[in-house]
N, C-alpha and C. Protein backbone atom coordinates (compact mmCIF):
# COMPACT_ATOMS: atom_id res chain seq x y z
N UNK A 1 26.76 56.40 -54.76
CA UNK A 1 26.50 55.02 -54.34
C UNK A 1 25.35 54.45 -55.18
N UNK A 2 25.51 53.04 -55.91
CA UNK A 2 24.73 52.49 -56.28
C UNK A 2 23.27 51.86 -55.62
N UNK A 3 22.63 51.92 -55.76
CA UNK A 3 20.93 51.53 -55.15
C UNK A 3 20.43 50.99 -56.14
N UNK A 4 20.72 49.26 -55.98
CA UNK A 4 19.84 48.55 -56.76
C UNK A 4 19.06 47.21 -56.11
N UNK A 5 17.56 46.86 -56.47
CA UNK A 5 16.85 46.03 -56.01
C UNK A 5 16.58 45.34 -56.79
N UNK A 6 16.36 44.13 -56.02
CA UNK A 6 15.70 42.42 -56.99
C UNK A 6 14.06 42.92 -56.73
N UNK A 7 14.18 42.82 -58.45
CA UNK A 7 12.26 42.10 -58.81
C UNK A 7 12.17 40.76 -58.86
N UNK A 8 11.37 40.10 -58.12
CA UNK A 8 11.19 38.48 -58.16
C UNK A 8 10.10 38.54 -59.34
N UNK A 9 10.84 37.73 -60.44
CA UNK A 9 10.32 37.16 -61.63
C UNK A 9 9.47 35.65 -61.55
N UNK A 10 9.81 34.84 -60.56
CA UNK A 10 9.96 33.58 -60.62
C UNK A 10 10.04 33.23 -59.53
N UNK A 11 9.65 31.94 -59.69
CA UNK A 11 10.38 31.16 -58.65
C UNK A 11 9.60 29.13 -58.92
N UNK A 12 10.77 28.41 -59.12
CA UNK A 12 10.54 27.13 -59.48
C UNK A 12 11.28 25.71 -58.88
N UNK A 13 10.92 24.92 -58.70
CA UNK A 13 11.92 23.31 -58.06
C UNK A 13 12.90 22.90 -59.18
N UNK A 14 14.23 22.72 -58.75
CA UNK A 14 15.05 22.26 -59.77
C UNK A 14 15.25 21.04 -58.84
N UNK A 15 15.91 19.69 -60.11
CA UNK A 15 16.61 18.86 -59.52
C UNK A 15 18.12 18.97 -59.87
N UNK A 16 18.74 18.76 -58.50
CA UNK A 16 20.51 18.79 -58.54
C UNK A 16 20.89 17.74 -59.45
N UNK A 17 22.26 17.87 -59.64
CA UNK A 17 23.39 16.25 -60.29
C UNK A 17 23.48 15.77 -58.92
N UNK A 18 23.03 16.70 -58.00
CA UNK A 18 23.88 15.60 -56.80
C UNK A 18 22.42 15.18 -55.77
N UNK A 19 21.11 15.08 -56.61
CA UNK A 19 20.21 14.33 -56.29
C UNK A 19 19.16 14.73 -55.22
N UNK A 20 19.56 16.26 -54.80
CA UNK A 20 18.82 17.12 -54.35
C UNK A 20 17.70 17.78 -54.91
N UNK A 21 16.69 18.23 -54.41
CA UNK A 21 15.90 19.25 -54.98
C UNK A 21 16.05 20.71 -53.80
N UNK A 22 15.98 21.68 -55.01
CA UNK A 22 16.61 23.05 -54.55
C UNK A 22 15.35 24.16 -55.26
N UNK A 23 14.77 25.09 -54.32
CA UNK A 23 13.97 25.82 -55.12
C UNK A 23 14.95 27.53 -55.54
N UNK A 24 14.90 27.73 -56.53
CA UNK A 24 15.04 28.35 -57.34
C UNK A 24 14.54 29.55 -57.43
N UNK A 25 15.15 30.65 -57.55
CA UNK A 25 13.89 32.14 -57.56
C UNK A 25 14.66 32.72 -58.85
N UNK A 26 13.86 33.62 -59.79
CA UNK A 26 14.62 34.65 -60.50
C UNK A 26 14.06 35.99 -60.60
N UNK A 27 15.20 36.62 -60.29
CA UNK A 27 15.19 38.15 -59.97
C UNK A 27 15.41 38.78 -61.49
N UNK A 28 14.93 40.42 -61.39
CA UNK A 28 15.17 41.31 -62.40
C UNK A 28 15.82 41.80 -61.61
N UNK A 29 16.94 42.42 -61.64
CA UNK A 29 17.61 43.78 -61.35
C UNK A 29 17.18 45.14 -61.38
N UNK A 30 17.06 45.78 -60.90
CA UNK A 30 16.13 47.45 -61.15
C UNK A 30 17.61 48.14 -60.41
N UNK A 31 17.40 49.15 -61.29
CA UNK A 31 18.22 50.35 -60.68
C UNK A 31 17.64 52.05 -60.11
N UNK A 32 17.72 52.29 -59.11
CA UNK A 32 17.17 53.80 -58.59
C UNK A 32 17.44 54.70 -59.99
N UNK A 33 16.58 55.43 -60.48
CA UNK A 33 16.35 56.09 -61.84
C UNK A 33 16.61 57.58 -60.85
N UNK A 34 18.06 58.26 -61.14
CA UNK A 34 18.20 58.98 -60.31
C UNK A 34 18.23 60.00 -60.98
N UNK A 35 17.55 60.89 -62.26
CA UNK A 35 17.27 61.70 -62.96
C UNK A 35 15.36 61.64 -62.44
N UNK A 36 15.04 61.28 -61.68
CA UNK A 36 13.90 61.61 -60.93
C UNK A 36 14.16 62.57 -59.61
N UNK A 37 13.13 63.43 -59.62
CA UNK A 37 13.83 64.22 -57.93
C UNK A 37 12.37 64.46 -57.34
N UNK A 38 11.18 63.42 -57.62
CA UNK A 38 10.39 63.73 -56.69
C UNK A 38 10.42 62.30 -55.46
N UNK A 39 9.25 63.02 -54.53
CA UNK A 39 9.52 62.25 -53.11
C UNK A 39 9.53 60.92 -53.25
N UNK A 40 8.80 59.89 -54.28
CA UNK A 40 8.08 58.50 -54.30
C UNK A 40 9.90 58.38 -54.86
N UNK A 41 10.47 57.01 -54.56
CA UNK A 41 11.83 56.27 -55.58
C UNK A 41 11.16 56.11 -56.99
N UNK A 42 11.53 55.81 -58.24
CA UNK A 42 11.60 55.14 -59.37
C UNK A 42 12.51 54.04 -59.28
N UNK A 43 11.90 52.81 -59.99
CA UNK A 43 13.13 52.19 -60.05
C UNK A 43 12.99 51.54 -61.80
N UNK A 44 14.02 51.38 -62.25
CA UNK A 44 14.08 50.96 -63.91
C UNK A 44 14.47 49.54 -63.98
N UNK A 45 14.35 49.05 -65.08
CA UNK A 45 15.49 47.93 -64.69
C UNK A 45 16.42 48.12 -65.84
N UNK A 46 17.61 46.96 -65.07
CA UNK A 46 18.76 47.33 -65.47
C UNK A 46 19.01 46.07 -66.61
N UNK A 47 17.76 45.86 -66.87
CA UNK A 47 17.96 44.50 -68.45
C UNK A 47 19.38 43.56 -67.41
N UNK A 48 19.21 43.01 -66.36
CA UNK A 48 20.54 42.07 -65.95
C UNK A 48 19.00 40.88 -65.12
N UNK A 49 19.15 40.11 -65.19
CA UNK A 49 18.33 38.98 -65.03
C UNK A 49 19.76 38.17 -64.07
N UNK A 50 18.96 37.56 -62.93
CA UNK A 50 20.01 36.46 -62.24
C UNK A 50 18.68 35.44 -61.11
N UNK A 51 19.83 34.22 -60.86
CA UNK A 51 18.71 33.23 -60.55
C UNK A 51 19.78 32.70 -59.15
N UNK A 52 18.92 32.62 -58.15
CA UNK A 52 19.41 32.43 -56.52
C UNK A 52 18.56 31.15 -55.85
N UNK A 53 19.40 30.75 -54.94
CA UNK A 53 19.07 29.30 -54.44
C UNK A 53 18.12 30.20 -53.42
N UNK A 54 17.11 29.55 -52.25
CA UNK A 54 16.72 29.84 -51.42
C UNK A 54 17.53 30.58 -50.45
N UNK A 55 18.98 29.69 -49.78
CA UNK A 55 19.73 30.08 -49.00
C UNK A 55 20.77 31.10 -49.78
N UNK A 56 20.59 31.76 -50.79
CA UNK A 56 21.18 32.91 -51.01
C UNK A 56 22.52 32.82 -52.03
N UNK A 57 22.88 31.35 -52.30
CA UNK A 57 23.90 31.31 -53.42
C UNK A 57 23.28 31.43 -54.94
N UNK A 58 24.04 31.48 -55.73
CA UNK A 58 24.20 31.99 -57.06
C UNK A 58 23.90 31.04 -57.68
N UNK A 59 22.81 31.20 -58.81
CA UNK A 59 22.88 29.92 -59.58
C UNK A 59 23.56 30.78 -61.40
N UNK A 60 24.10 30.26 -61.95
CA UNK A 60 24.89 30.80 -63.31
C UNK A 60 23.59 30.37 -64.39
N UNK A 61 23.22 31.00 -65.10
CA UNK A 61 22.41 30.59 -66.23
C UNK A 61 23.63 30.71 -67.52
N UNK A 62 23.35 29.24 -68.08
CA UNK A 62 24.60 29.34 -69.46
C UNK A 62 23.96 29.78 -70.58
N UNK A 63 24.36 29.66 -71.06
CA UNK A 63 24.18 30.34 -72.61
C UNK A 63 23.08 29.48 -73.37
N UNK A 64 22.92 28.08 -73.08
CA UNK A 64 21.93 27.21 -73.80
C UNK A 64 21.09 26.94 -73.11
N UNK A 65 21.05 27.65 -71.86
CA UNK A 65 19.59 27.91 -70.64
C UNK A 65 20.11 26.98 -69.66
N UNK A 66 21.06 25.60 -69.42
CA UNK A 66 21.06 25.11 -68.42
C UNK A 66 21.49 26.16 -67.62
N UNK A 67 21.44 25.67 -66.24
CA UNK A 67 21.55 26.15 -64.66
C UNK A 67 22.60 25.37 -63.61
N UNK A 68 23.60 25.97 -63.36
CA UNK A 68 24.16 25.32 -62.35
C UNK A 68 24.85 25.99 -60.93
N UNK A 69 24.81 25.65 -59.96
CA UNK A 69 24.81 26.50 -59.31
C UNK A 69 26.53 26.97 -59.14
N UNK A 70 26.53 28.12 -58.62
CA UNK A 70 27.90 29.23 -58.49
C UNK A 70 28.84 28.05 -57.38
N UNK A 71 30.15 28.11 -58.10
CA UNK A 71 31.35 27.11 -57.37
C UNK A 71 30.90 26.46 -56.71
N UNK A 72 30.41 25.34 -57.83
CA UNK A 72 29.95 23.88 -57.37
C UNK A 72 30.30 23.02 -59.20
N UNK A 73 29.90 21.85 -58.96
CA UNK A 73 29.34 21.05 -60.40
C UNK A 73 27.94 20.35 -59.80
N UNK A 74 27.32 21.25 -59.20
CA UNK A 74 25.97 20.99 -59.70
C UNK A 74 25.26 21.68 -60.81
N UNK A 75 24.76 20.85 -61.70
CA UNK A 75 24.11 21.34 -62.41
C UNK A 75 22.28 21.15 -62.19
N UNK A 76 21.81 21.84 -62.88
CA UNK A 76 19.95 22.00 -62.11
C UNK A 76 18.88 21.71 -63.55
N UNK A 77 18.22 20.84 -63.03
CA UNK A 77 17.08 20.89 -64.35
C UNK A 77 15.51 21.00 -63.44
N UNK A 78 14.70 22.13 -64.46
CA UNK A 78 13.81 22.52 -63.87
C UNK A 78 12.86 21.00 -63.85
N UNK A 79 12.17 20.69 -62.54
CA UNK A 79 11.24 19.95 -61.96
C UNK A 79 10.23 19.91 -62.92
């Protein structure tokens, strides 16, 4: 079984297309480093970066840095 946790990187105000403001968090990914076998966890990261609304949906980072959030057409520009 996989065991992985969010590192909070971030966290910033975007404005919506649809005229909202939404705050923004971005996580690192870490993965349990399971070639460790003492008592304390390790955790590594897993180089995967992702960015979440407050209430827990997905925001997509594109390729030219805009932000929009997961099955929607909002798109987000940082505040």
């Amino acid at each position: 079984m996989d065991h992985i946790k969010l590192h909070l990187l971030e966290s910033f105000h975007a404005h919506g297309s649809d005229g909202q403001t939404y705050k923004v968090f971005g996580y690192e990914r870490l993965a349990r480093d399971q070639s460790m076998t003492a008592v304390a966890e390790h955790w590594q990261s897993t180089g995967v970066n992702e960015y979440r609304l407050a209430d827990g949906r997905f925001v997509d980072e594109q390729a030219d840095g805009s932000l929009h959030i997961e099955r929607s057409d909002v798109r987000l520009t940082r505040a």
